[in-house]
N, C-alpha and C. Protein backbone atom coordinates (compact mmCIF):
# COMPACT_ATOMS: atom_id res chain seq x y z
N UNK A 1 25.40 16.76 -13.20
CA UNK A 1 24.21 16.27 -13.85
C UNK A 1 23.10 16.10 -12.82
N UNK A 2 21.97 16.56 -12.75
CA UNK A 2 20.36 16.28 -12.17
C UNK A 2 19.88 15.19 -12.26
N UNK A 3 19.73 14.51 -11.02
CA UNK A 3 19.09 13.29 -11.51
C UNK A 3 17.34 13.28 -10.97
N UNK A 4 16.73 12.98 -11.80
CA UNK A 4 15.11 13.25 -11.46
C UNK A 4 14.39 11.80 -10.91
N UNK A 5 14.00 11.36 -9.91
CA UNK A 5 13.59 10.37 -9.27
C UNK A 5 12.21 10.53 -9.27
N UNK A 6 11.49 9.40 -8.98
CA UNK A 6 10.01 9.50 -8.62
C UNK A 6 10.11 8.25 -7.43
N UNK A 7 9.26 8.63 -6.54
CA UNK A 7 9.23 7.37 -5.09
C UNK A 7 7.76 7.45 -4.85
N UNK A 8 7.67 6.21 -4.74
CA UNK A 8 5.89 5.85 -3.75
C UNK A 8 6.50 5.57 -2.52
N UNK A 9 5.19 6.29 -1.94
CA UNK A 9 4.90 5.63 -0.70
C UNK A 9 3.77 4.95 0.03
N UNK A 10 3.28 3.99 0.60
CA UNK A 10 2.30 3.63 1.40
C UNK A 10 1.57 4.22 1.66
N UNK A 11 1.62 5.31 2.41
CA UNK A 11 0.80 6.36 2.52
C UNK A 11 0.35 7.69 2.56
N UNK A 12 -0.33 8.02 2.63
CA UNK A 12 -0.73 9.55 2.18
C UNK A 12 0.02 10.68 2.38
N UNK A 13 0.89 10.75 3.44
CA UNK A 13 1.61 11.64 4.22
C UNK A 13 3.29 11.19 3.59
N UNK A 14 3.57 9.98 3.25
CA UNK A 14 4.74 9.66 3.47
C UNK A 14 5.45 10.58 2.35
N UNK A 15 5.22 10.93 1.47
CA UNK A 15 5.93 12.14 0.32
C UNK A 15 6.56 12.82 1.17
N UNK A 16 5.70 13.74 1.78
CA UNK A 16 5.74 15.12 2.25
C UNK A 16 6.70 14.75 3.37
N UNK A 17 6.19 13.79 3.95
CA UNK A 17 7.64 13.03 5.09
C UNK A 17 8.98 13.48 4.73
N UNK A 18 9.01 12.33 3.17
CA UNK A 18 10.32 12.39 2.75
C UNK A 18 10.90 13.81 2.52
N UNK A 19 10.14 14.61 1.64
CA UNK A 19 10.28 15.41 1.36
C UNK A 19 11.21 16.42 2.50
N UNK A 20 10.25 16.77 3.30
CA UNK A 20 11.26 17.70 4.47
C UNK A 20 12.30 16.37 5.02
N UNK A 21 12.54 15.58 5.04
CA UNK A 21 13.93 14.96 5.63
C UNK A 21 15.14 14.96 4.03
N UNK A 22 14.44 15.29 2.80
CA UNK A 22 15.21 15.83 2.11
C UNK A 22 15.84 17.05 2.21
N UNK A 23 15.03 17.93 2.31
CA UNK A 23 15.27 19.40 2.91
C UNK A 23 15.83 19.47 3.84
N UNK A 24 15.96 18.50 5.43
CA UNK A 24 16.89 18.54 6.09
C UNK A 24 18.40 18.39 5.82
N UNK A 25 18.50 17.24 4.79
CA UNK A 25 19.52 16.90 4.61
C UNK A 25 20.06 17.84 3.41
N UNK A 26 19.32 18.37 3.05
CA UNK A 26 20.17 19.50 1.94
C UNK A 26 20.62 20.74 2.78
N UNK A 27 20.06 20.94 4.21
CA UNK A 27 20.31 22.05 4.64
C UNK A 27 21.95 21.81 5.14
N UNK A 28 21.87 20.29 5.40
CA UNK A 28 23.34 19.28 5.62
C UNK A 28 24.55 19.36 5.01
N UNK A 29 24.06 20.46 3.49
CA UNK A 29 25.05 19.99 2.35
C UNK A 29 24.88 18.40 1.96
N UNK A 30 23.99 17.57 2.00
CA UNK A 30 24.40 16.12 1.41
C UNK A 30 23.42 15.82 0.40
N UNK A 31 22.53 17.05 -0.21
CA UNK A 31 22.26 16.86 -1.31
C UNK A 31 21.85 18.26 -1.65
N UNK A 32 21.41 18.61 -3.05
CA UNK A 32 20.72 19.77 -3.31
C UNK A 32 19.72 19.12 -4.48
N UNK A 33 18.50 19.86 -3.95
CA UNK A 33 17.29 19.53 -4.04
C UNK A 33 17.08 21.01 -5.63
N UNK A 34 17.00 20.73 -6.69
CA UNK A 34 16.64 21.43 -7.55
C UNK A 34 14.92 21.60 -7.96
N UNK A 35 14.63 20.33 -7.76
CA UNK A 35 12.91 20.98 -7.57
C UNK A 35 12.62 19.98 -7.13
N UNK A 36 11.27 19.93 -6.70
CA UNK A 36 10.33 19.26 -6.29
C UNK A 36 8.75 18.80 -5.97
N UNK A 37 7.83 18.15 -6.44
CA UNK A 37 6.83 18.26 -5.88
C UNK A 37 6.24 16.95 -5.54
N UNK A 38 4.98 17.07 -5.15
CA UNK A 38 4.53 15.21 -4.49
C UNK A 38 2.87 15.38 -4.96
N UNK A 39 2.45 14.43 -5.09
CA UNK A 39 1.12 13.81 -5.08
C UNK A 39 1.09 13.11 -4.02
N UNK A 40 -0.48 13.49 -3.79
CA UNK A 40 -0.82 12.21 -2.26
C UNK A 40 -2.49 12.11 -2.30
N UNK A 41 -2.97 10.76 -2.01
CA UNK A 41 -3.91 10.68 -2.01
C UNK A 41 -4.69 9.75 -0.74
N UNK A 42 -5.22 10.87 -0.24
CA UNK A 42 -6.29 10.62 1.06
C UNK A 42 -6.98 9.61 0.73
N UNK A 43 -7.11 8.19 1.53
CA UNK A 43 -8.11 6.96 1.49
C UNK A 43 -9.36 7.64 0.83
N UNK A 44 -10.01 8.74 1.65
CA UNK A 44 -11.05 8.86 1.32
C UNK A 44 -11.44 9.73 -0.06
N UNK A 45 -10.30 10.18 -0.48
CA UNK A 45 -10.66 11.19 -1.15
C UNK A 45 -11.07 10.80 -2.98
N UNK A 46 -11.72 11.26 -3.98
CA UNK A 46 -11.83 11.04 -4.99
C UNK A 46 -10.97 10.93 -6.33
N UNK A 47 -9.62 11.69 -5.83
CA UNK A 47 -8.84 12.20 -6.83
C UNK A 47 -7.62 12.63 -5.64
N UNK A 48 -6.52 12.74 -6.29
CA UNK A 48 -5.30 12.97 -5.46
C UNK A 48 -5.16 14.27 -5.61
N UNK A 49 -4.28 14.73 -4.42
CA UNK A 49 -4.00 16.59 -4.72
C UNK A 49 -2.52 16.70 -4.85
N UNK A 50 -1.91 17.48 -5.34
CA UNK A 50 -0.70 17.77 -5.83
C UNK A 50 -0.20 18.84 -5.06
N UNK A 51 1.23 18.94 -4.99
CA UNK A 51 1.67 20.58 -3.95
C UNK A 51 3.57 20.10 -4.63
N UNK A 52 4.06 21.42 -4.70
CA UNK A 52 5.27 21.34 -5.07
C UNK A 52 6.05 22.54 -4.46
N UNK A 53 7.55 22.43 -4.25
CA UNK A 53 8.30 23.71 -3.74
C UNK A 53 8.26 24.80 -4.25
N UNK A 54 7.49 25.98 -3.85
CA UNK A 54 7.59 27.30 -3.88
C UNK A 54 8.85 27.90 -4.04
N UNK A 55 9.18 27.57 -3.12
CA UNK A 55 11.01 28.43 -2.85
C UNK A 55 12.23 28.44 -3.66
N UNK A 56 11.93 27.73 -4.71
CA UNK A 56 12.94 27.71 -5.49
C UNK A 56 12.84 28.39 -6.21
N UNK A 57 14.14 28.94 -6.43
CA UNK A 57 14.52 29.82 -7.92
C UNK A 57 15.62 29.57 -8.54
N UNK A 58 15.66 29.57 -9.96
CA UNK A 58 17.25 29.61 -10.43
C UNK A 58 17.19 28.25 -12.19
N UNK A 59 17.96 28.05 -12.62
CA UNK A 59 18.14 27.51 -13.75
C UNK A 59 17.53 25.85 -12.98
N UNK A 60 17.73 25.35 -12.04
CA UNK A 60 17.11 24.21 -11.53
C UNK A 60 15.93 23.72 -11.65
N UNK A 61 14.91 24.95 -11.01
CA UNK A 61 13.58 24.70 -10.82
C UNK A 61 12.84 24.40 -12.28
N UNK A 62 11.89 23.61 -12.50
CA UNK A 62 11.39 23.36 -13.33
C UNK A 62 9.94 24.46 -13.44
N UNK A 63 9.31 24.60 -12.36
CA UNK A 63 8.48 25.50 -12.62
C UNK A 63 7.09 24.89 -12.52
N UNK A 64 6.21 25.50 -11.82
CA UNK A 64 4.51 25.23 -12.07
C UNK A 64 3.85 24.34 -13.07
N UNK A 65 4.30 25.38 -14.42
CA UNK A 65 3.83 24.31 -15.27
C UNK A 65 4.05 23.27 -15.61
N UNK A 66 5.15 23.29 -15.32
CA UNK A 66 5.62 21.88 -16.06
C UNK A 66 4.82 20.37 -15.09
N UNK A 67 4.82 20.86 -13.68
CA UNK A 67 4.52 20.03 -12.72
C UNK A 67 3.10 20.12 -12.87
N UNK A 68 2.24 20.94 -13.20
CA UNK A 68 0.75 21.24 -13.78
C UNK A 68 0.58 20.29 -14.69
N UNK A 69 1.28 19.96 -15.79
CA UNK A 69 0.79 19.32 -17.20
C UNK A 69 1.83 17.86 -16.77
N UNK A 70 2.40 17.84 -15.88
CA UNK A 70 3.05 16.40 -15.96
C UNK A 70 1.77 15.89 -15.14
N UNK A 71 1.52 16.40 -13.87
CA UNK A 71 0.28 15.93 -13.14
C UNK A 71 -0.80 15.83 -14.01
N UNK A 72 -1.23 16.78 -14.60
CA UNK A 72 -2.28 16.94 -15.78
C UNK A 72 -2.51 15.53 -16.28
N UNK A 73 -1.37 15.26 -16.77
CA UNK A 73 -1.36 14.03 -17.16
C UNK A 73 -1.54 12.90 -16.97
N UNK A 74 -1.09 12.57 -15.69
CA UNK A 74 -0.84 11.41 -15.02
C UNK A 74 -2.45 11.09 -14.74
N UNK A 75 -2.55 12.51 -13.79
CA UNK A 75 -3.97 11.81 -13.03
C UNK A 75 -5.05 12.59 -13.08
N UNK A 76 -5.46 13.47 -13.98
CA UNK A 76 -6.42 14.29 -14.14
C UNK A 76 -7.24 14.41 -15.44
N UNK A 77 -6.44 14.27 -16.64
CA UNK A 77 -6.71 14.19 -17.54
C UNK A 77 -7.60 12.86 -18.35
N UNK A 78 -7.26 11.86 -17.86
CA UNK A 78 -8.01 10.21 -17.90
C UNK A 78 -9.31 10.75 -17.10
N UNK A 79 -9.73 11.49 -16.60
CA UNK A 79 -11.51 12.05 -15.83
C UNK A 79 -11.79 12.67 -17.02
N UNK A 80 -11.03 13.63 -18.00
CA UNK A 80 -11.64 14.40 -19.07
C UNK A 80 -12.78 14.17 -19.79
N UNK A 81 -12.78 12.27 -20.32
CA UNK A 81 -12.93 11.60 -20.98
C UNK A 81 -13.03 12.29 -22.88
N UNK A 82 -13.25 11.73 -23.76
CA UNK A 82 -12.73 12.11 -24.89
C UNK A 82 -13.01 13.11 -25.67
N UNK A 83 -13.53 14.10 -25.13
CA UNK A 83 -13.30 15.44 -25.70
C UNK A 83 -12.18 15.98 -25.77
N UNK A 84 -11.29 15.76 -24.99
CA UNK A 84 -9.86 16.61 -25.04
C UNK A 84 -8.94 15.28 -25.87
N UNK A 85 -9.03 14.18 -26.37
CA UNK A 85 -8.51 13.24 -27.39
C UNK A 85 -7.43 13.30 -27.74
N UNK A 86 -7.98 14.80 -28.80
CA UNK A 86 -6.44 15.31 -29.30
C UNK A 86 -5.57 16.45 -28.71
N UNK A 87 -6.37 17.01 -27.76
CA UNK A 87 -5.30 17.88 -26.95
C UNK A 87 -4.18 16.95 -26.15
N UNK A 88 -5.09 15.72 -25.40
CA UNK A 88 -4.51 14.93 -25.05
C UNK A 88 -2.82 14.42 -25.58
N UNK A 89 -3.32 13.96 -26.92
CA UNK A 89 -2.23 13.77 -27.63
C UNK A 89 -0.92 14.49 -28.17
N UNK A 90 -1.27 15.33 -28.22
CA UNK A 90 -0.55 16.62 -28.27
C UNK A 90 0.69 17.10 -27.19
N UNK A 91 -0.43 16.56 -25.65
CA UNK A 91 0.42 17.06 -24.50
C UNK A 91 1.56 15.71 -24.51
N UNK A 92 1.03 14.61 -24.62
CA UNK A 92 1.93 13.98 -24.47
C UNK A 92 3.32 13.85 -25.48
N UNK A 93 2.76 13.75 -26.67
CA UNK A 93 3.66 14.23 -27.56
C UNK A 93 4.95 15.37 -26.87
N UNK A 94 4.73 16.46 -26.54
CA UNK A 94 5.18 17.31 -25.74
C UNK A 94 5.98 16.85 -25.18
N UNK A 95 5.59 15.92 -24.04
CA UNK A 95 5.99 14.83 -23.05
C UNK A 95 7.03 14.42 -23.27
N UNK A 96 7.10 14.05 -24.27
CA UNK A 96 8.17 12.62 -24.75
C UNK A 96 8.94 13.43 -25.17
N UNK A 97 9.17 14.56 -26.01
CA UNK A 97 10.30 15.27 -26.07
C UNK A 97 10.94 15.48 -24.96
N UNK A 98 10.72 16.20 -24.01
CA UNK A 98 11.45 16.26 -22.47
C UNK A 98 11.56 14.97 -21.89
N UNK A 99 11.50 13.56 -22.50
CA UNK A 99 11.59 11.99 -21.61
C UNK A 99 10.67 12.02 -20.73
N UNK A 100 9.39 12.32 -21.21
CA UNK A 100 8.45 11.48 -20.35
C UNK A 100 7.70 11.41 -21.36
N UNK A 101 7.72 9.75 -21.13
CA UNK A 101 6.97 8.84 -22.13
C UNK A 101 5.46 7.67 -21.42
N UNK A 102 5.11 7.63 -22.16
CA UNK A 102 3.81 6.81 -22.18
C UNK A 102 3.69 6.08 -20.91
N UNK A 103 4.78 5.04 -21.09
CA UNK A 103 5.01 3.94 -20.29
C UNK A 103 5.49 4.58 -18.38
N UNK A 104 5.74 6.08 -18.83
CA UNK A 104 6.21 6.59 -17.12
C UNK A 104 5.06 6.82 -16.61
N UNK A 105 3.96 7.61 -17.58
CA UNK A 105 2.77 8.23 -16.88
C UNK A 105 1.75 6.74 -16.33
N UNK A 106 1.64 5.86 -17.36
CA UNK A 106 1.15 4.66 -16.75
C UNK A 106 1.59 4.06 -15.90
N UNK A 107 2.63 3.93 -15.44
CA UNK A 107 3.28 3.50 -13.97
C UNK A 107 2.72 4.29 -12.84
N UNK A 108 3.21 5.69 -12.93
CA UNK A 108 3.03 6.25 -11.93
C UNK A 108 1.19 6.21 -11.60
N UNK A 109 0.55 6.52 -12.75
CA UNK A 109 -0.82 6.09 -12.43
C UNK A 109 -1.17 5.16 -11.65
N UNK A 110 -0.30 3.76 -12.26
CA UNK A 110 -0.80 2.58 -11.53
C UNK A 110 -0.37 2.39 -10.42
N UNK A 111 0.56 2.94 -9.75
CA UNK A 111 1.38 3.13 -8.48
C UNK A 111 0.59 3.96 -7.95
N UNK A 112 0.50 5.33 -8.16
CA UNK A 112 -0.20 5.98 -6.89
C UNK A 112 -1.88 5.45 -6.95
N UNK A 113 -2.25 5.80 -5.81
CA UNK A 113 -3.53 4.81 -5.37
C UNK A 113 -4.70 5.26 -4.00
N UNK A 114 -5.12 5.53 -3.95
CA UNK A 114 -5.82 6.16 -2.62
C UNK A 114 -4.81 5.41 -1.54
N UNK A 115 -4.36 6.20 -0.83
CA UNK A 115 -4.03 6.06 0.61
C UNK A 115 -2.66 5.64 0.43
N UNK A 116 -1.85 6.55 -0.88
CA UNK A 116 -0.45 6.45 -1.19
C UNK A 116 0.25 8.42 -1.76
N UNK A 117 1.14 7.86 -1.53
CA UNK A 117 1.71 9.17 -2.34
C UNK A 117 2.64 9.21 -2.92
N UNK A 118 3.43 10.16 -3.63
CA UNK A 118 4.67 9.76 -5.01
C UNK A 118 5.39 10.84 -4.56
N UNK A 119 6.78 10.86 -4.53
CA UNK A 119 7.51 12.20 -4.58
C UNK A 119 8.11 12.00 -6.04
N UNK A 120 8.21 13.44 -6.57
CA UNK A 120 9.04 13.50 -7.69
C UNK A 120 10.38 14.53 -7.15
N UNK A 121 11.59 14.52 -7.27
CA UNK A 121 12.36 15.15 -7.14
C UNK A 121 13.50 15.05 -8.43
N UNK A 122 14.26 16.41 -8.67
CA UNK A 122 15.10 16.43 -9.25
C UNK A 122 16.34 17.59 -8.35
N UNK A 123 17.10 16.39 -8.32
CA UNK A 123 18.24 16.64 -7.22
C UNK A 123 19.86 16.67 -8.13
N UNK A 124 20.78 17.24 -6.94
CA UNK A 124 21.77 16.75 -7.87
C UNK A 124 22.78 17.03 -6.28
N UNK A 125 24.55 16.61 -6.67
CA UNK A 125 25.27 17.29 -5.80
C UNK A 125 25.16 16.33 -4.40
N UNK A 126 24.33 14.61 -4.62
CA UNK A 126 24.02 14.27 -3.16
C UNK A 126 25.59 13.12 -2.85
N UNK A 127 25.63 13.57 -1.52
CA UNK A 127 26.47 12.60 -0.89
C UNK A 127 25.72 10.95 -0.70
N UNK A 128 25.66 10.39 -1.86
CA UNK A 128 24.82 9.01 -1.61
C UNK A 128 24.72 8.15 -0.83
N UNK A 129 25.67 7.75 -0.11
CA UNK A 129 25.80 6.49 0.73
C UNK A 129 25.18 7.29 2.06
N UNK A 130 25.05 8.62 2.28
CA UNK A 130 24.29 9.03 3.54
C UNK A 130 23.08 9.30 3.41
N UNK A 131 22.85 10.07 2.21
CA UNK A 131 21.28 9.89 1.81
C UNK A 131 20.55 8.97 1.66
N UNK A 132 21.15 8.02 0.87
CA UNK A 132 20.40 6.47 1.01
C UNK A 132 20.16 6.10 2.27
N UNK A 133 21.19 5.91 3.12
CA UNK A 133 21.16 5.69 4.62
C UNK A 133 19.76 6.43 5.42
N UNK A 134 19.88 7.39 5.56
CA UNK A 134 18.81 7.88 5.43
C UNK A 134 17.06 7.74 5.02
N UNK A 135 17.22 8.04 3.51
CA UNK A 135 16.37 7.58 3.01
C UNK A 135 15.24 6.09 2.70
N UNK A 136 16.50 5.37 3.40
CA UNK A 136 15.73 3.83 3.02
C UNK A 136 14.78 3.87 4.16
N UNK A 137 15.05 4.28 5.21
CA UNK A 137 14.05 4.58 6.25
C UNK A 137 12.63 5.20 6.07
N UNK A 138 12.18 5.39 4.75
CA UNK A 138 11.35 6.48 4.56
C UNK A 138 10.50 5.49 4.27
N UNK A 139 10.58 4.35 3.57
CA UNK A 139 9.65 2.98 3.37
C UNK A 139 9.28 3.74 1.46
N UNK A 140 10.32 4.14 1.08
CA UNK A 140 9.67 4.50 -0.11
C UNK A 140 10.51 3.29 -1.18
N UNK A 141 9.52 3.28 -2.44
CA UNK A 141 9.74 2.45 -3.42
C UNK A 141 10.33 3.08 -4.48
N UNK A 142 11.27 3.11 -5.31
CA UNK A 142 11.36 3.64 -6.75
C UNK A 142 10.75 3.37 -7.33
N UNK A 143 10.02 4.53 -8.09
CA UNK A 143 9.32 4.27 -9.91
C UNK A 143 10.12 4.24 -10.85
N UNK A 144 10.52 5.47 -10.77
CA UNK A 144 11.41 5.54 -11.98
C UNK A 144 12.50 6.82 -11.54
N UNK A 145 13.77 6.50 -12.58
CA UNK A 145 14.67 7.67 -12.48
C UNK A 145 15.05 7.61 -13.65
N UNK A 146 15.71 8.54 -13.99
CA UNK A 146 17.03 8.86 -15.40
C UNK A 146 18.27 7.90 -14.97
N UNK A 147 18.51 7.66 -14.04
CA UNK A 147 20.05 7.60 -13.75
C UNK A 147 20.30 5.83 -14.82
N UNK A 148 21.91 6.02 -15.31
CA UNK A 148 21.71 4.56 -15.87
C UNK A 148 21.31 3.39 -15.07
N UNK A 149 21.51 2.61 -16.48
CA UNK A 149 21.18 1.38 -16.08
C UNK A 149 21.75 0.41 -14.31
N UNK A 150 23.10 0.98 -15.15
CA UNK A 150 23.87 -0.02 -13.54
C UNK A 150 23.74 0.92 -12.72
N UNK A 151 23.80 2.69 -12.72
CA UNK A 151 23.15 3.19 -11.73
C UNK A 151 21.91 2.73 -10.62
N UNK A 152 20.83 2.66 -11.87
CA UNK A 152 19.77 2.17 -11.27
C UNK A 152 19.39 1.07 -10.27
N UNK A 153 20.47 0.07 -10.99
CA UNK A 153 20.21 -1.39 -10.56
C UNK A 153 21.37 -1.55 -8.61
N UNK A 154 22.06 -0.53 -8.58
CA UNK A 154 22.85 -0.35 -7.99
C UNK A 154 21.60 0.12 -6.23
N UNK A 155 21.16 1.16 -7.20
CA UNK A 155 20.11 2.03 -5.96
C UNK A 155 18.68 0.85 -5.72
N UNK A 156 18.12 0.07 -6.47
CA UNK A 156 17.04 -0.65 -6.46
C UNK A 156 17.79 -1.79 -5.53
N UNK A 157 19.28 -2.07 -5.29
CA UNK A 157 19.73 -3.21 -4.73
C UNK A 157 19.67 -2.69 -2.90
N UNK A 158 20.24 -1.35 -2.92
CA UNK A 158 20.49 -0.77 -1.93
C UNK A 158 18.94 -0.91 -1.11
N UNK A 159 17.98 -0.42 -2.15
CA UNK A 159 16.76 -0.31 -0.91
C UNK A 159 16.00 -1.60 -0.81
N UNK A 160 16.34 -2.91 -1.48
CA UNK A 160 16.10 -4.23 -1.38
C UNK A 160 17.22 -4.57 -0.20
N UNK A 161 17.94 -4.43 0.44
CA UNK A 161 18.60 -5.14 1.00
C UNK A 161 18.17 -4.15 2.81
N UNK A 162 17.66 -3.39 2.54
CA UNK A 162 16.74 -2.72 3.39
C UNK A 162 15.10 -3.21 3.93
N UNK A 163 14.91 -4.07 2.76
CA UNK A 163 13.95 -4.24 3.07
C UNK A 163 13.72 -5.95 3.79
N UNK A 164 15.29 -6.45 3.46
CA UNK A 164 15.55 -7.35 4.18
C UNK A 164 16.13 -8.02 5.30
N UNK A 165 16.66 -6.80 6.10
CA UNK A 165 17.15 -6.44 7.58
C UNK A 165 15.70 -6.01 8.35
């Protein structure tokens, strides 16, 4: 099973950070990285820019668009203002069939922020207790994932107890 994560980070660069020390560690065998892309947004800049993995191919990758109209969404589309209303509605509608709902795109909105960035990944196949290890080092936060409940609460404990050493 794929599990699809989203992480903030502090700052602008820190995605793309994570990102290749993901890629390291998949080259490790201790996870496989099925897609990926990040938002990041420069202090100075007006609007955040988006970039996602090229290199993938295969039943995994989700593909351009999808990462086009999820971004679309999040953080581009609220500039439209209400001419696009009901296209709007439509996409999200869309949305929520594949589980992304209302309440994800408003998080992640309110989370990323000038002079932050978000990774989204959908991974699967990871050796956890080394990736975490790893990963807690990255200073990133969870938004959101699929994984259950006590999953969740399991991984949100792991990088709290990181943040208290």
């Amino acid at each position: 099973m794929g599990t699809f994560t989203v992480w903030k980070f502090d700052s602008a660069d820190g995605a793309a950070d994570a990102l290749a020390l993901l890629e390291r560690m998949q080259k490790e065998q201790l996870i496989q990285i099925n897609d990926a892309a990040y938002v990041y947004w420069p202090e100075d800049a007006k609007k955040p820019k988006t970039k996602q993995l090229h290199h993938l191919a295969g039943k995994g990758a989700l593909g351009g668009s999808f990462w086009g109209l999820l971004f679309g969404l999040i953080f581009f589309v609220p500039l439209l203002g209400l001419a696009v209303g009901a296209a709007v509605g439509a996409l999200s509608g869309a949305m929520t069939d594949v589980g992304i709902d209302d309440d994800f795109i408003r998080k992640v909105r309110e989370d990323v922020t000038p002079g932050t960035s978000a990774l989204f990944v959908m991974s699967s196949h990871a050796v956890v207790d080394k990736v975490l290890e790893e990963f807690r080092n990255t200073g990133a936060t969870l938004i959101s994932t699929n994984l259950s409940t006590d999953q969740e609460t399991r991984l949100r404990a792991a990088f709290a107890e990181s943040e208290l050493v």
